[in-house]
Protein backbone atom coordinates (compact mmCIF):
# COMPACT_ATOMS: atom_id res chain seq x y z
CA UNK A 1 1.92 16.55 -310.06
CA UNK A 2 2.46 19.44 -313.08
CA UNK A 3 1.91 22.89 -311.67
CA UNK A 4 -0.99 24.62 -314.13
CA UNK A 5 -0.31 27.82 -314.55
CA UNK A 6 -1.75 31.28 -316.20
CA UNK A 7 -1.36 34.78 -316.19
CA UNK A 8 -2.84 35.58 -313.23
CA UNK A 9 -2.85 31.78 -311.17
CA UNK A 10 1.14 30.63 -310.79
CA UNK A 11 2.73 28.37 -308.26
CA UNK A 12 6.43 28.91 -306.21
CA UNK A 13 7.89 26.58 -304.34
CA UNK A 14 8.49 27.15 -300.20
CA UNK A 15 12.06 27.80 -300.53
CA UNK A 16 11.92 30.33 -303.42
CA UNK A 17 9.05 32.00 -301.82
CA UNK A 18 11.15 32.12 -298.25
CA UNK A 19 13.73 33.74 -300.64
CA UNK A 20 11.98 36.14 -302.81
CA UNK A 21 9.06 37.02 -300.92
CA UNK A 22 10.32 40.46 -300.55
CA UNK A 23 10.11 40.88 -304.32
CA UNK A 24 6.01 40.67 -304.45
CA UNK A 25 4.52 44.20 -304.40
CA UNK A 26 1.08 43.07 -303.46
CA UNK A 27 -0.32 41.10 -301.16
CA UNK A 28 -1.59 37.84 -302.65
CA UNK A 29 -5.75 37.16 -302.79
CA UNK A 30 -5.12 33.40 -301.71
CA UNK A 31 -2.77 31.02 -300.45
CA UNK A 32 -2.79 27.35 -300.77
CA UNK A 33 0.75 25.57 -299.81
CA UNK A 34 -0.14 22.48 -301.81
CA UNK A 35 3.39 21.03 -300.07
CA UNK A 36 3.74 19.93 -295.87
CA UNK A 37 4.66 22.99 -294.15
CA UNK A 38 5.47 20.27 -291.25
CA UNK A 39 8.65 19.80 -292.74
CA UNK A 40 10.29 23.43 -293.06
CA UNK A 41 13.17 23.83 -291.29
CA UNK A 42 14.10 20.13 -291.12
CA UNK A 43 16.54 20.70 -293.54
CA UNK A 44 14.61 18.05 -296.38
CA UNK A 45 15.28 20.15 -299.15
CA UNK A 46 17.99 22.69 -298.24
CA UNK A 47 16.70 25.00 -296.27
CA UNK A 48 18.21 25.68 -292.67
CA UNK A 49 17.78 23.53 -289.89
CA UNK A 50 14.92 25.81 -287.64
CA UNK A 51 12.68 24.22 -284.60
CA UNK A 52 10.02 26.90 -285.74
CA UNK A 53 10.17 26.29 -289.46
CA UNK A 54 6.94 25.49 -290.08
CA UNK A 55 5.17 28.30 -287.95
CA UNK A 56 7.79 30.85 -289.80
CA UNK A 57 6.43 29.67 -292.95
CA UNK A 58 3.10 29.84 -291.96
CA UNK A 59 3.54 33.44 -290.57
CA UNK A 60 5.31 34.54 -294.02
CA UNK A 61 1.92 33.20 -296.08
CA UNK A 62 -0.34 34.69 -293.94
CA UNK A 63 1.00 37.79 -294.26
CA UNK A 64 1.60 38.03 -297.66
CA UNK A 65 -2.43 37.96 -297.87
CA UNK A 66 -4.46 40.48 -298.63
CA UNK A 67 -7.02 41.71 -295.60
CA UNK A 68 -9.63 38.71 -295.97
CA UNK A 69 -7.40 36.98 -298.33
CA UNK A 70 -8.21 32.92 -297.75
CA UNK A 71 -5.47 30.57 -296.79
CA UNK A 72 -6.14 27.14 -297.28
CA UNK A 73 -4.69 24.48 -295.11
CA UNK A 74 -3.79 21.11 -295.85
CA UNK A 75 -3.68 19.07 -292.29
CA UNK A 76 -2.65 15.27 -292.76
CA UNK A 77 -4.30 13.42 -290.96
C-alpha cells in the first residue's frame, strides 16, 4: 500500500510518531492508525518489548486529537 499524501493529509509510521510526537504543535483533527496497534510493544519492528504497548499507543493518538477530533479504529476481526 503507497501512502497518498498532500499538504495538509500526510501519514507517519507508529514508531516515528512514538518518537517525534513531541515535535507536533497542534493537536491533530483525525486519527486513523491504518497499521495493528495489537502489536506495539511486541518488539515486531524495533520498538521495546512493553505488555501495555498497544494501550500506550492508543493513549498517545488520542491525545494528540483535537477536542472532538475522530479516531478511527481498525478492530480485526
Amino acid at each position: 500500500m503507497v501512502a497518498r499524501e498532500t499538504e495538509t493529509v500526510w501519514s507517519i509510521s507508529f514508531l516515528e510518531f512514538a518518537e517525534k510526537r513531541r515535535r507536533y504543535s497542534e493537536p491533530f483533527d483525525f486519527v486513523a492508525p491504518c497499521g495493528p496497534i495489537e502489536i506495539v510493544g511486541l518488539g515486531r519492528y524495533g520498538d521495546v518489548l512493553d505488555a501495555f504497548g498497544d494501550l500506550q499507543m492508543i493513549s498517545m493518538l488520542g491525545c494528540s486529537l483535537k477536542k472532538g477530533g475522530l479516531f478511527f479504529l481498525g478492530i480485526p476481526t
